[in-house]
PDB file of N, CA and C in Angstrom:
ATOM      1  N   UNK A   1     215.918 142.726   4.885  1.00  0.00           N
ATOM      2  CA  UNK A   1     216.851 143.823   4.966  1.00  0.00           C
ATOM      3  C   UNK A   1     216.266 144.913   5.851  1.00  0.00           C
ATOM      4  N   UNK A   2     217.009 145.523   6.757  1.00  0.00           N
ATOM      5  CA  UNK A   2     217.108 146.437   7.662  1.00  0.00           C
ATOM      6  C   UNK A   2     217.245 147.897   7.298  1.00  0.00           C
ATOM      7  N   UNK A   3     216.085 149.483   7.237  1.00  0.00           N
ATOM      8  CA  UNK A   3     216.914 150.322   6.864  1.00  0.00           C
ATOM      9  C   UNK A   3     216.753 150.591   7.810  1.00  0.00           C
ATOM     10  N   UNK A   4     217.539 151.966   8.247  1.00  0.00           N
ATOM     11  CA  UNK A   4     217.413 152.569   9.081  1.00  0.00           C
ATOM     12  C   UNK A   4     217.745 154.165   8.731  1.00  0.00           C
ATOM     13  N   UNK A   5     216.925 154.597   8.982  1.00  0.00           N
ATOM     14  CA  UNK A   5     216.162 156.308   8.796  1.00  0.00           C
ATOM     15  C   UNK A   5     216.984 157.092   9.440  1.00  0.00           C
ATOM     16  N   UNK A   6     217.150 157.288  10.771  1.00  0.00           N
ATOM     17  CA  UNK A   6     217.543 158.275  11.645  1.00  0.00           C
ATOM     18  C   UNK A   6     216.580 158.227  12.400  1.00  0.00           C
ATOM     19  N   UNK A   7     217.143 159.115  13.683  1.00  0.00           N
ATOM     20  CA  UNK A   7     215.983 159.557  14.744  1.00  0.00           C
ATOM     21  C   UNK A   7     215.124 160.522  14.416  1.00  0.00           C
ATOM     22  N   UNK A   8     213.816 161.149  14.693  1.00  0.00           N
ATOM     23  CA  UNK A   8     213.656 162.469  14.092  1.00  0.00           C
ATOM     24  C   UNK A   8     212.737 162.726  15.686  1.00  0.00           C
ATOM     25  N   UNK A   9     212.888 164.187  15.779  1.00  0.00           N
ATOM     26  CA  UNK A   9     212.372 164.858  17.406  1.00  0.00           C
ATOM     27  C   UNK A   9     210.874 164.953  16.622  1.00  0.00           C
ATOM     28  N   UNK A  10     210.251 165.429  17.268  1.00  0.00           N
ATOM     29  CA  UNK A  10     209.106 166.595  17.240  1.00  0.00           C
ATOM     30  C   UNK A  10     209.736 167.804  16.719  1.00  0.00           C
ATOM     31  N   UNK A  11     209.331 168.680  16.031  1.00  0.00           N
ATOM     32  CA  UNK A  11     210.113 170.007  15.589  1.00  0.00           C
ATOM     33  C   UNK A  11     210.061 171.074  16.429  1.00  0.00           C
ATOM     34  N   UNK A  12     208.712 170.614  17.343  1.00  0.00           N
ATOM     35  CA  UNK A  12     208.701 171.684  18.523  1.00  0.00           C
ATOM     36  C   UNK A  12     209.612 171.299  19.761  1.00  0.00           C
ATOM     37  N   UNK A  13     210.252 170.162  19.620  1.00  0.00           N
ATOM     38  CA  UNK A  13     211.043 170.316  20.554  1.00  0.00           C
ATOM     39  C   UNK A  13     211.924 170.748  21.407  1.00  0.00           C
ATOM     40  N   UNK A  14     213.136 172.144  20.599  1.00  0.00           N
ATOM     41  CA  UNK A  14     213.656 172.740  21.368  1.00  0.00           C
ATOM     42  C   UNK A  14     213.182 173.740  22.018  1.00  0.00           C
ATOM     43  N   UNK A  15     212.146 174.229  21.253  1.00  0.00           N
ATOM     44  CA  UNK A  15     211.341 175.447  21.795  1.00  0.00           C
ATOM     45  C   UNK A  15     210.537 175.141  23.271  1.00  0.00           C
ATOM     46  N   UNK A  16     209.853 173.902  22.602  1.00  0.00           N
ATOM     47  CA  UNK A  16     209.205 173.329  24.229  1.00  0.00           C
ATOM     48  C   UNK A  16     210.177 173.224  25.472  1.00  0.00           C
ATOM     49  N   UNK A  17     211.076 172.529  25.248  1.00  0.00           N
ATOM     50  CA  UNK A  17     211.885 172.439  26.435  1.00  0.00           C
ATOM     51  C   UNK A  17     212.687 173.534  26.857  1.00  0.00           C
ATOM     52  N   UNK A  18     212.589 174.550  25.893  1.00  0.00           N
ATOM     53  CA  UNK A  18     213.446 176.108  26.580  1.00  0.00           C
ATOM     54  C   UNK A  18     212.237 176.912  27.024  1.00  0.00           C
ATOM     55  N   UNK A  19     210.996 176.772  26.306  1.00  0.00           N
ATOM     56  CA  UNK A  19     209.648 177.144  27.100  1.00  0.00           C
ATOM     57  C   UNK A  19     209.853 176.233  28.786  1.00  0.00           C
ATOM     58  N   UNK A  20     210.231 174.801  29.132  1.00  0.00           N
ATOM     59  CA  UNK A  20     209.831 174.607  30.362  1.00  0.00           C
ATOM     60  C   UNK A  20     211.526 175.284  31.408  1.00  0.00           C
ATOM     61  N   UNK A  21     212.711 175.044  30.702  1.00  0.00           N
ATOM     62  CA  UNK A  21     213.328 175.237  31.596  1.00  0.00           C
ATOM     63  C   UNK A  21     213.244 176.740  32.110  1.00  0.00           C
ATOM     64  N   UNK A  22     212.894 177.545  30.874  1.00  0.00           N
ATOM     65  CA  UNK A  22     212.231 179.422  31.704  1.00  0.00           C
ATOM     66  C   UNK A  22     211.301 179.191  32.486  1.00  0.00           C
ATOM     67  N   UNK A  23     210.205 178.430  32.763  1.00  0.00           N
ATOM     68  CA  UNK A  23     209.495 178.765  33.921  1.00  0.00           C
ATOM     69  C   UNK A  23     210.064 177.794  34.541  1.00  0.00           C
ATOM     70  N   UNK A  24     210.684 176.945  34.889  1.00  0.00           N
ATOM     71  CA  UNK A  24     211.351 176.211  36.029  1.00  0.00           C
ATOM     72  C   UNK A  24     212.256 177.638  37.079  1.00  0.00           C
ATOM     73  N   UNK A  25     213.397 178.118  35.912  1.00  0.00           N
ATOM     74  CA  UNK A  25     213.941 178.856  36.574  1.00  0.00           C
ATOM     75  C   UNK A  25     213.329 180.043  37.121  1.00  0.00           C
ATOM     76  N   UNK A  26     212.310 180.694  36.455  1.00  0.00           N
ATOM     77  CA  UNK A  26     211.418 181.644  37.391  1.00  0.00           C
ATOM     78  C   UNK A  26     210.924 180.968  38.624  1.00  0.00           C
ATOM     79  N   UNK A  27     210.351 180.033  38.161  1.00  0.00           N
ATOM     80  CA  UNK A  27     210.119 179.446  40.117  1.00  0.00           C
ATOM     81  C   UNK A  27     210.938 179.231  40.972  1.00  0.00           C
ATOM     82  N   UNK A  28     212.390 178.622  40.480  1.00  0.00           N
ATOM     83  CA  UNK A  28     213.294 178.840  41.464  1.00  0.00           C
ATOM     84  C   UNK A  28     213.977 180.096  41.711  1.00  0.00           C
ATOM     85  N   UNK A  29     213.924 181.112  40.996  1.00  0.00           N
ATOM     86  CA  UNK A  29     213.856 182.420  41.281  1.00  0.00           C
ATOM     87  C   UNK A  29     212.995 183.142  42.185  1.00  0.00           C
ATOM     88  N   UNK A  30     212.211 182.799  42.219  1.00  0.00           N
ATOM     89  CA  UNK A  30     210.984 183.682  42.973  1.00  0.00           C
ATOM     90  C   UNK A  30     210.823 182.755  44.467  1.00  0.00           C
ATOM     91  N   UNK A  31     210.828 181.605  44.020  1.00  0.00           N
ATOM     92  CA  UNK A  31     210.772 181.192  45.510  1.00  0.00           C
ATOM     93  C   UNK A  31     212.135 181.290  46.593  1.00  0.00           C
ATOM     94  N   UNK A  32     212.947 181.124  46.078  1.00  0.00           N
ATOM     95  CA  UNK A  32     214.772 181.351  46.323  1.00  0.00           C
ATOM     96  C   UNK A  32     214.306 183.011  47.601  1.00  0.00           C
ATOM     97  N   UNK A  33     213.878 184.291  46.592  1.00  0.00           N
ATOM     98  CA  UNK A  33     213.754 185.229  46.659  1.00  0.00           C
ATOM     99  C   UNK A  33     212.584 185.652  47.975  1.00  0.00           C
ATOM    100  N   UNK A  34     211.425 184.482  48.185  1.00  0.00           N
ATOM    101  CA  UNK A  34     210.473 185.041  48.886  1.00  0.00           C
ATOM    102  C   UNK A  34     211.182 184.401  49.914  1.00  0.00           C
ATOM    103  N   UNK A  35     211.949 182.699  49.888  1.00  0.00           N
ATOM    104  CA  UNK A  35     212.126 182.248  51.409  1.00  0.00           C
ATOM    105  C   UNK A  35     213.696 183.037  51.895  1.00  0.00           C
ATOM    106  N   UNK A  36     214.138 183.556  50.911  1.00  0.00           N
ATOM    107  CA  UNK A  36     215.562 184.156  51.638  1.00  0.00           C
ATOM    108  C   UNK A  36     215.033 185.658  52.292  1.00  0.00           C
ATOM    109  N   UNK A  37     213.797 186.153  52.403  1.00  0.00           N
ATOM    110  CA  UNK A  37     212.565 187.137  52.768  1.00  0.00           C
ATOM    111  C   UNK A  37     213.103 187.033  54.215  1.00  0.00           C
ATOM    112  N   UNK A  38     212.951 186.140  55.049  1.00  0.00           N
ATOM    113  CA  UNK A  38     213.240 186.056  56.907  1.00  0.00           C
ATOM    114  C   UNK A  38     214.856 186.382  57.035  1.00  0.00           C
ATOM    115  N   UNK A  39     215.534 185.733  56.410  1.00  0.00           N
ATOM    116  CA  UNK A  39     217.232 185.452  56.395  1.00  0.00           C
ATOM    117  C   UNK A  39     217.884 187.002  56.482  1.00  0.00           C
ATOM    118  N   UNK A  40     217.354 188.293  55.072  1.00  0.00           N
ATOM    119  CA  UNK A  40     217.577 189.210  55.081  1.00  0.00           C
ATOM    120  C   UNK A  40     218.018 190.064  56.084  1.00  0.00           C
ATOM    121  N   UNK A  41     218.847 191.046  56.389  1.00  0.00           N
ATOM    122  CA  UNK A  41     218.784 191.958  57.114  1.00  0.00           C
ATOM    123  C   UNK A  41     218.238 193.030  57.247  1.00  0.00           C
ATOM    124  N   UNK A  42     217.449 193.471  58.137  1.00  0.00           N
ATOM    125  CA  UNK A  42     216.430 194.389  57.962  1.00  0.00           C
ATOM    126  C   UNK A  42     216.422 195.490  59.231  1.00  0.00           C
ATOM    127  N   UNK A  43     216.435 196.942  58.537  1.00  0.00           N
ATOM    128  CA  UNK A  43     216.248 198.261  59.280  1.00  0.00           C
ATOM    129  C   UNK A  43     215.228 198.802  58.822  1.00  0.00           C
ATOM    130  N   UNK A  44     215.174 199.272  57.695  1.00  0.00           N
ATOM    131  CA  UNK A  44     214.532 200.132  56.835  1.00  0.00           C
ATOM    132  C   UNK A  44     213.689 199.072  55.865  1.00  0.00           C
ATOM    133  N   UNK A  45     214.102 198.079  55.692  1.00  0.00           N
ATOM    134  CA  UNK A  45     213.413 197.126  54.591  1.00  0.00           C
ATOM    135  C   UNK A  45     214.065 197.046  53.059  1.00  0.00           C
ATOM    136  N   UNK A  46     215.148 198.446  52.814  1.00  0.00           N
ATOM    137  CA  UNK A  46     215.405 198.813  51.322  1.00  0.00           C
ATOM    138  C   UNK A  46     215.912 197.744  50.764  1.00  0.00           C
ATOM    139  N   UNK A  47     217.054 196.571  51.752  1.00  0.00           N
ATOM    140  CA  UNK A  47     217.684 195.909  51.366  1.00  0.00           C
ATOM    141  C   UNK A  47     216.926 194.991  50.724  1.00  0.00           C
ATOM    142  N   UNK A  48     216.407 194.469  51.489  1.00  0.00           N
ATOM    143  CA  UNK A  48     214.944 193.463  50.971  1.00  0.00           C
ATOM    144  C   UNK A  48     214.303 194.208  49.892  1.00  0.00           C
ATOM    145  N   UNK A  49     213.871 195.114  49.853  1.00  0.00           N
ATOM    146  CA  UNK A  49     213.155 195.652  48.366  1.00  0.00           C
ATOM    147  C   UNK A  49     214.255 196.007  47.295  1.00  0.00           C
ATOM    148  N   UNK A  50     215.661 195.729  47.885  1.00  0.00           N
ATOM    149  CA  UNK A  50     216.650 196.200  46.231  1.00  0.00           C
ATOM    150  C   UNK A  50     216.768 194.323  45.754  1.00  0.00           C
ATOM    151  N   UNK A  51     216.435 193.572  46.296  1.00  0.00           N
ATOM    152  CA  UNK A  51     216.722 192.354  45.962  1.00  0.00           C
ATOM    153  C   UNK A  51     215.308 191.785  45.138  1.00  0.00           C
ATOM    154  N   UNK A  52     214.197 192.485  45.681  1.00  0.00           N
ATOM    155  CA  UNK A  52     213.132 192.627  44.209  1.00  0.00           C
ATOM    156  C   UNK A  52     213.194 193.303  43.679  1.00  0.00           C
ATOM    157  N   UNK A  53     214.026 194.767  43.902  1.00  0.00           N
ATOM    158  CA  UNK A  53     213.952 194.998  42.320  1.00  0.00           C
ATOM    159  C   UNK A  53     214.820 194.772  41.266  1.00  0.00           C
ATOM    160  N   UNK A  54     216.258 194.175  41.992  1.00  0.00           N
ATOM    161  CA  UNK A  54     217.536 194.106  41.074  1.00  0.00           C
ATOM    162  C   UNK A  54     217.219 192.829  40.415  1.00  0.00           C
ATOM    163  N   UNK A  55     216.394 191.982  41.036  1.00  0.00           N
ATOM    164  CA  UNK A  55     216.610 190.556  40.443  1.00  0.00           C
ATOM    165  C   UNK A  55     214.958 190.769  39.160  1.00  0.00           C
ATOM    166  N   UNK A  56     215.892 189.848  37.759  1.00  0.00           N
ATOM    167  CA  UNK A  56     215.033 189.673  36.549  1.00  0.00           C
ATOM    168  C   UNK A  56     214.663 188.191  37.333  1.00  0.00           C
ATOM    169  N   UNK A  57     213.861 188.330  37.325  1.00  0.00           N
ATOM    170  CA  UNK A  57     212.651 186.623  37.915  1.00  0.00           C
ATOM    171  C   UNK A  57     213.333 185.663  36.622  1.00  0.00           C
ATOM    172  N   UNK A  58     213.891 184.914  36.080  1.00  0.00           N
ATOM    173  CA  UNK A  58     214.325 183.656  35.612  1.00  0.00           C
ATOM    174  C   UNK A  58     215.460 183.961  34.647  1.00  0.00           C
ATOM    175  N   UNK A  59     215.886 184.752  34.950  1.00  0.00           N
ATOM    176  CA  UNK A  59     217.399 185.246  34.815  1.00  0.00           C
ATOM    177  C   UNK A  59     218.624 183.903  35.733  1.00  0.00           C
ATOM    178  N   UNK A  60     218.263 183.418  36.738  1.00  0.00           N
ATOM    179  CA  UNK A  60     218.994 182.588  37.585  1.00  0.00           C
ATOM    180  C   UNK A  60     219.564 183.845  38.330  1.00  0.00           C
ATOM    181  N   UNK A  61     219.738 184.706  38.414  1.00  0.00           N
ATOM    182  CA  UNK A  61     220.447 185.565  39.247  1.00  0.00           C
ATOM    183  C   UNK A  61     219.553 186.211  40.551  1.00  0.00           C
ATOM    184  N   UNK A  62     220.115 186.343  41.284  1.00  0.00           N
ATOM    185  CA  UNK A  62     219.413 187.014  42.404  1.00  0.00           C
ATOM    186  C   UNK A  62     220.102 188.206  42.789  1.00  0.00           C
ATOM    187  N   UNK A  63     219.935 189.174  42.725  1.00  0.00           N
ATOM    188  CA  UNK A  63     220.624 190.632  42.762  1.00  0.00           C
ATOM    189  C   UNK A  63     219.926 191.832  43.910  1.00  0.00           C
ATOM    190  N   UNK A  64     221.125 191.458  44.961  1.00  0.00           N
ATOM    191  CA  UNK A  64     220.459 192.855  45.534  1.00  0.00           C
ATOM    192  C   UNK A  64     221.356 194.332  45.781  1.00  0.00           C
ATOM    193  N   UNK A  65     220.684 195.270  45.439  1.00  0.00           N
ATOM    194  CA  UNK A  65     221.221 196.299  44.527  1.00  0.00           C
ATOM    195  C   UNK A  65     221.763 197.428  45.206  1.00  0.00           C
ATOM    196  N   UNK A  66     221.101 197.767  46.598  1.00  0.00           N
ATOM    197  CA  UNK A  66     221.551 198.379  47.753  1.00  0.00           C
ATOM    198  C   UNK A  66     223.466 198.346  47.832  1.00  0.00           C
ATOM    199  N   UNK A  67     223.576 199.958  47.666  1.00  0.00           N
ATOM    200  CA  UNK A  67     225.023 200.132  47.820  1.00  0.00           C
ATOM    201  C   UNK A  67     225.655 199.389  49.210  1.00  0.00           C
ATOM    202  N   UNK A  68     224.862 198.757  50.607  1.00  0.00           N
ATOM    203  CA  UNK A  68     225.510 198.452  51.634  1.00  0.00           C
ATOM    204  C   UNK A  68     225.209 196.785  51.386  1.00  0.00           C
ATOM    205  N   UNK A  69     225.100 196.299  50.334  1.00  0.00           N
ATOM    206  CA  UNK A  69     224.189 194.765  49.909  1.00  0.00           C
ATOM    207  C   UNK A  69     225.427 193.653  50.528  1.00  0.00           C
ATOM    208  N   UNK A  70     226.606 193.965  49.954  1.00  0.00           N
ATOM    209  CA  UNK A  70     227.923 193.468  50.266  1.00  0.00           C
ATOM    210  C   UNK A  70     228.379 193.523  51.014  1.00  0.00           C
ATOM    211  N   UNK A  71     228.918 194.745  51.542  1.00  0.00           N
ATOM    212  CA  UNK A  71     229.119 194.362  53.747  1.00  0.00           C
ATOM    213  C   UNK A  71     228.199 193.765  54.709  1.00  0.00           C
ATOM    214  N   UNK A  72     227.257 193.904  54.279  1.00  0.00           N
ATOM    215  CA  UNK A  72     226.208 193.124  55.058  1.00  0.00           C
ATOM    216  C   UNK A  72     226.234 191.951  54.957  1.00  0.00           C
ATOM    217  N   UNK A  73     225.847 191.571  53.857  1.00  0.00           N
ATOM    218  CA  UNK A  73     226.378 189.832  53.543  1.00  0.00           C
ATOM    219  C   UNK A  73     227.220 189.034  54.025  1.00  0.00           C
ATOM    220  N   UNK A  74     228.516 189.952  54.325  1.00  0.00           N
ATOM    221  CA  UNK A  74     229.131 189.779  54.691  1.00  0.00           C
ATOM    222  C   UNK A  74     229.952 189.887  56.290  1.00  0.00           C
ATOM    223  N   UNK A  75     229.290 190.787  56.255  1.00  0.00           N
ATOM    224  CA  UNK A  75     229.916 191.230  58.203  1.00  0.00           C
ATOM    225  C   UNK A  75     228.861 191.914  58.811  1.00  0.00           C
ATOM    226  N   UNK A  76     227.426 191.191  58.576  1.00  0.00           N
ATOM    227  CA  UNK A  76     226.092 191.845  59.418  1.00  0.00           C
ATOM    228  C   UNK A  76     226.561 190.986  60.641  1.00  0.00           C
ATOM    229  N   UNK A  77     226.374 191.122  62.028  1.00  0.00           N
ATOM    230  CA  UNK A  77     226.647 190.021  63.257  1.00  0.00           C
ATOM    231  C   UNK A  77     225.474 189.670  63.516  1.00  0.00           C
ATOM    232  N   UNK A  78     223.790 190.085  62.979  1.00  0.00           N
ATOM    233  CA  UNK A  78     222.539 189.765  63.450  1.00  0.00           C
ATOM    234  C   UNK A  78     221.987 190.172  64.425  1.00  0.00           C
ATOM    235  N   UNK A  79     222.479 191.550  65.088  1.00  0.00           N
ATOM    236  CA  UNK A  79     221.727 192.026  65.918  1.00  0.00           C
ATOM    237  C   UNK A  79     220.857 192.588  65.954  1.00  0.00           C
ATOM    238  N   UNK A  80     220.546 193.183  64.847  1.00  0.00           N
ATOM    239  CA  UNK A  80     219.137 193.667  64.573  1.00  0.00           C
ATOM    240  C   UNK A  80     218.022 193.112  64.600  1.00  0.00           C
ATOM    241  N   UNK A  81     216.713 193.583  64.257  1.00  0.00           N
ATOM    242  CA  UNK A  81     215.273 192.838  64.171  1.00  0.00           C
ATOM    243  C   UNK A  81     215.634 191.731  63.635  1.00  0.00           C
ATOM    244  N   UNK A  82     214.870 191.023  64.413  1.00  0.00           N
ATOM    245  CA  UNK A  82     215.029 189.541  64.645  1.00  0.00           C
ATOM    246  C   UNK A  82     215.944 189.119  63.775  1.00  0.00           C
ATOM    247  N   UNK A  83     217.583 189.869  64.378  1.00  0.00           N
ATOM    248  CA  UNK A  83     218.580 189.270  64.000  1.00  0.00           C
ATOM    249  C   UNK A  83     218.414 187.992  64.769  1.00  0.00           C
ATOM    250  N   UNK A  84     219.700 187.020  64.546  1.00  0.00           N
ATOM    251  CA  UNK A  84     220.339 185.906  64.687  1.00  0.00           C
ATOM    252  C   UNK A  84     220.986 185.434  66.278  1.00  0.00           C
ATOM    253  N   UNK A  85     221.226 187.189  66.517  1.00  0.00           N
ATOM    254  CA  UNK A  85     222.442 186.534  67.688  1.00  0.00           C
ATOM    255  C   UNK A  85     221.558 187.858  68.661  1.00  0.00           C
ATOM    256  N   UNK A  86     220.640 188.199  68.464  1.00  0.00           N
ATOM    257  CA  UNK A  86     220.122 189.064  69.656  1.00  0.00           C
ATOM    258  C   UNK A  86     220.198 188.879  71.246  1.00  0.00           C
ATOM    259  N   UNK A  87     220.397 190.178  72.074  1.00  0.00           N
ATOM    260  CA  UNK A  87     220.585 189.888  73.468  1.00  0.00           C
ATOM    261  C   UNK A  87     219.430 189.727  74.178  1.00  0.00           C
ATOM    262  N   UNK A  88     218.433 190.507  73.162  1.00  0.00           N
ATOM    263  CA  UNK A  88     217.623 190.174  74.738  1.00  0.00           C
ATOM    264  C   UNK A  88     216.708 189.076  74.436  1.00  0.00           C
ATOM    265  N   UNK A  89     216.926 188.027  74.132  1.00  0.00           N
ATOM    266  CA  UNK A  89     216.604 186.510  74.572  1.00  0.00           C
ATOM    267  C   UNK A  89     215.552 185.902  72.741  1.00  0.00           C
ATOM    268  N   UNK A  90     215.273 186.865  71.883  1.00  0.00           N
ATOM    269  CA  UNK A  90     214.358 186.924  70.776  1.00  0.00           C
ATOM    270  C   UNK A  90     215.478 186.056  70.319  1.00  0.00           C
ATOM    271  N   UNK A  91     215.693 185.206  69.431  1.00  0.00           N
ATOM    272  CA  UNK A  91     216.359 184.632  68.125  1.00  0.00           C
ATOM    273  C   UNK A  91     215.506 184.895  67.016  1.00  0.00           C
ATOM    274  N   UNK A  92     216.227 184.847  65.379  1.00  0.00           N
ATOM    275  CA  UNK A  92     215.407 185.449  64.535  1.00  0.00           C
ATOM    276  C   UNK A  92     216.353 184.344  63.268  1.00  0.00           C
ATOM    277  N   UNK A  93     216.375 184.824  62.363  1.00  0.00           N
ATOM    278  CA  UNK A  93     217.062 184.197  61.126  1.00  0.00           C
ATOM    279  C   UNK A  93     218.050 185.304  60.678  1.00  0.00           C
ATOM    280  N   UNK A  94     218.078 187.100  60.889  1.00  0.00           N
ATOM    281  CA  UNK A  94     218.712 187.496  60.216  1.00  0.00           C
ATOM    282  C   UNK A  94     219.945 187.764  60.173  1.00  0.00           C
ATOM    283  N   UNK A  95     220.750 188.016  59.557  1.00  0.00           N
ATOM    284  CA  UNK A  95     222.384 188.186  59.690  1.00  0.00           C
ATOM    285  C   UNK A  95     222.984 187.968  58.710  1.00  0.00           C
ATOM    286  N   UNK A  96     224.360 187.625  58.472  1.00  0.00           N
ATOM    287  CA  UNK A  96     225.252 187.249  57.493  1.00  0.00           C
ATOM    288  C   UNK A  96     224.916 186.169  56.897  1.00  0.00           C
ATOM    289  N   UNK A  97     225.386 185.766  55.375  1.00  0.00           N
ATOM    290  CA  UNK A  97     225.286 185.190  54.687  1.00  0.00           C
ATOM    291  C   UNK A  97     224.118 184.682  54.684  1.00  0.00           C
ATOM    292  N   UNK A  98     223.038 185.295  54.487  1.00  0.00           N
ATOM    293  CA  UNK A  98     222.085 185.167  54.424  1.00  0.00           C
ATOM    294  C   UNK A  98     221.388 184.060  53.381  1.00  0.00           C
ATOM    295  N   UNK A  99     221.836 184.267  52.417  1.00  0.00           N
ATOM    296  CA  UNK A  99     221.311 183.766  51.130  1.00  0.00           C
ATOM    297  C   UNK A  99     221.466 182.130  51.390  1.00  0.00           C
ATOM    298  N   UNK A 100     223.265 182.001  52.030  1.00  0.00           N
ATOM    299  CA  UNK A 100     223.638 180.896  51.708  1.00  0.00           C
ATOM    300  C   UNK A 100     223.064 179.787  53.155  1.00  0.00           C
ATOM    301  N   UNK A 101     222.320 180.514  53.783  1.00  0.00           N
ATOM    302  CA  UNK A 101     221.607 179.418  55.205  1.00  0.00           C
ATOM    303  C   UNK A 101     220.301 179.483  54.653  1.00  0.00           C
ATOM    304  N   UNK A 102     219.603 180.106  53.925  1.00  0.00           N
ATOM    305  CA  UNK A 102     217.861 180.094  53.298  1.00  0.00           C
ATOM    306  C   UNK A 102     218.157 178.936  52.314  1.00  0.00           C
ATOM    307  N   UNK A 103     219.326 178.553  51.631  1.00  0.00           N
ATOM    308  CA  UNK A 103     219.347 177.566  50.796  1.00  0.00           C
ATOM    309  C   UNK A 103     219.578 176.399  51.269  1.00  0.00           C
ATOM    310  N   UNK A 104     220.577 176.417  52.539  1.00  0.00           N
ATOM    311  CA  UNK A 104     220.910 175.077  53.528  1.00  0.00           C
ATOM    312  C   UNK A 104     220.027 174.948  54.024  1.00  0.00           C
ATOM    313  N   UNK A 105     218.947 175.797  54.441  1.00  0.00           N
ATOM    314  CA  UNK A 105     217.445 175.176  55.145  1.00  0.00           C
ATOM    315  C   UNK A 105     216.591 175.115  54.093  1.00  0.00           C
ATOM    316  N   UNK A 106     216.434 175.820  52.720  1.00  0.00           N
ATOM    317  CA  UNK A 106     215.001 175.529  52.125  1.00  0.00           C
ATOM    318  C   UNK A 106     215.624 174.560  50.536  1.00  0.00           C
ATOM    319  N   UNK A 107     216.667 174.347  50.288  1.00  0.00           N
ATOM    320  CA  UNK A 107     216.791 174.424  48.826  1.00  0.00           C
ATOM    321  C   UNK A 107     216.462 172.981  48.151  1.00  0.00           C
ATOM    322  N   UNK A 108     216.055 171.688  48.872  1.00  0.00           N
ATOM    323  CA  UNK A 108     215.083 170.617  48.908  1.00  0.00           C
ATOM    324  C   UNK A 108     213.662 171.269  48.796  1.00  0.00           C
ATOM    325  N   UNK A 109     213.354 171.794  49.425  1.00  0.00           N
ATOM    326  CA  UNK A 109     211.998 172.598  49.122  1.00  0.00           C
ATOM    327  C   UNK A 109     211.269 173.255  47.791  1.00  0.00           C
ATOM    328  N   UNK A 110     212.590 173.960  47.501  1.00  0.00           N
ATOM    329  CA  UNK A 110     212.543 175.007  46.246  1.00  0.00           C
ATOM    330  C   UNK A 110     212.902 174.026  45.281  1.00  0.00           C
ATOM    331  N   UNK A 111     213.483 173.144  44.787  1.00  0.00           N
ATOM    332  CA  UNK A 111     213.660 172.238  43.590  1.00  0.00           C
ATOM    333  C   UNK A 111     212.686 171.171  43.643  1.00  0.00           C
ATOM    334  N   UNK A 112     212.076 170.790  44.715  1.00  0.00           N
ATOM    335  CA  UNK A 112     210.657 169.857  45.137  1.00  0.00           C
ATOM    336  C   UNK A 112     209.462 170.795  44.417  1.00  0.00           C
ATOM    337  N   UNK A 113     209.486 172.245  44.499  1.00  0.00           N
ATOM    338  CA  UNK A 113     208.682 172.894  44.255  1.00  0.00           C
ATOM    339  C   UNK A 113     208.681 173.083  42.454  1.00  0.00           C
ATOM    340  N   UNK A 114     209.613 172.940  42.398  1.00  0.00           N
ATOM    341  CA  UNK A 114     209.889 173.708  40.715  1.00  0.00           C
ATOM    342  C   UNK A 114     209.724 172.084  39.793  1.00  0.00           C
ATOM    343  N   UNK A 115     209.622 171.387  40.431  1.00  0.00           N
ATOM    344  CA  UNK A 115     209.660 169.357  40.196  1.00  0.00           C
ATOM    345  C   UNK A 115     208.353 169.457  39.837  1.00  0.00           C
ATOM    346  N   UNK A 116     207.207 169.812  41.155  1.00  0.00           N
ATOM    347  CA  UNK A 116     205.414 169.506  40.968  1.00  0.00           C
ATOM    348  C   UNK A 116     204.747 170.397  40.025  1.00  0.00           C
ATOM    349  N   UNK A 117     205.827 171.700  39.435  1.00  0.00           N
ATOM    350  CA  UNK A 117     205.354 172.660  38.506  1.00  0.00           C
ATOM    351  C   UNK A 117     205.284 171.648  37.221  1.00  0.00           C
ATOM    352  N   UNK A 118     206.256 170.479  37.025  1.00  0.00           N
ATOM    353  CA  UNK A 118     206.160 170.138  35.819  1.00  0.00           C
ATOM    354  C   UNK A 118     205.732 168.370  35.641  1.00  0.00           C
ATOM    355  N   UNK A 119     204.888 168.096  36.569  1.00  0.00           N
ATOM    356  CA  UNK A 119     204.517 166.719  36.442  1.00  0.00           C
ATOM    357  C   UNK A 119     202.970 166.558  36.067  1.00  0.00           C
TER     358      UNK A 119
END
């Protein structure tokens, strides 16, 4: 005769695995945050420093806090320091939609990265 018990976890189990997925998401937070660093638009730098300070590191959110954060994002053309579309012959990374071309070029990178944190 056959009984059968049930399954039973480890008791530390949910805790462990909400312990790994918080530092997963801090790494993809922070790295998200340092490689979208070139992409940014930059005069003054504030924009780039409201996006460290608005963003909680493994929150999943990335927040930048600068009252001009949103037109820019949106309708920067990249002419600035080593904007995107500069005339006099420099190319750069910065300009519009910034966030969403640092992820089309790095975001294999950043989940490769947050992968070797936990092997």
């Amino acid at each position: 005769m056959m009984r059968f018990t049930g399954i039973t976890f480890d008791p530390n189990f949910q805790r462990n695995a909400e312990r790994q997925f918080t530092m997963a998401q801090k790494c993809i937070d922070s790295e998200a945050l340092r490689r979208s660093d070139p992409y940014v638009p930059f005069r003054t730098g504030m924009m780039k420093k409201s996006g460290i300070s608005g963003t909680v590191i493994g929150s999943g959110v990335i927040e930048y806090t600068a009252p001009y954060a949103k037109p820019q994002y949106y309708l920067n053309r990249g002419l600035g320091k080593e904007g995107m579309n500069r005339r006099n012959g420099t190319k750069g990374l910065r300009g519009a939609y910034f966030f969403d071309r640092m992820k089309a070029d790095h975001k294999d990178d950043i989940l490769r990265k947050a992968e070797e944190k936990f092997r």
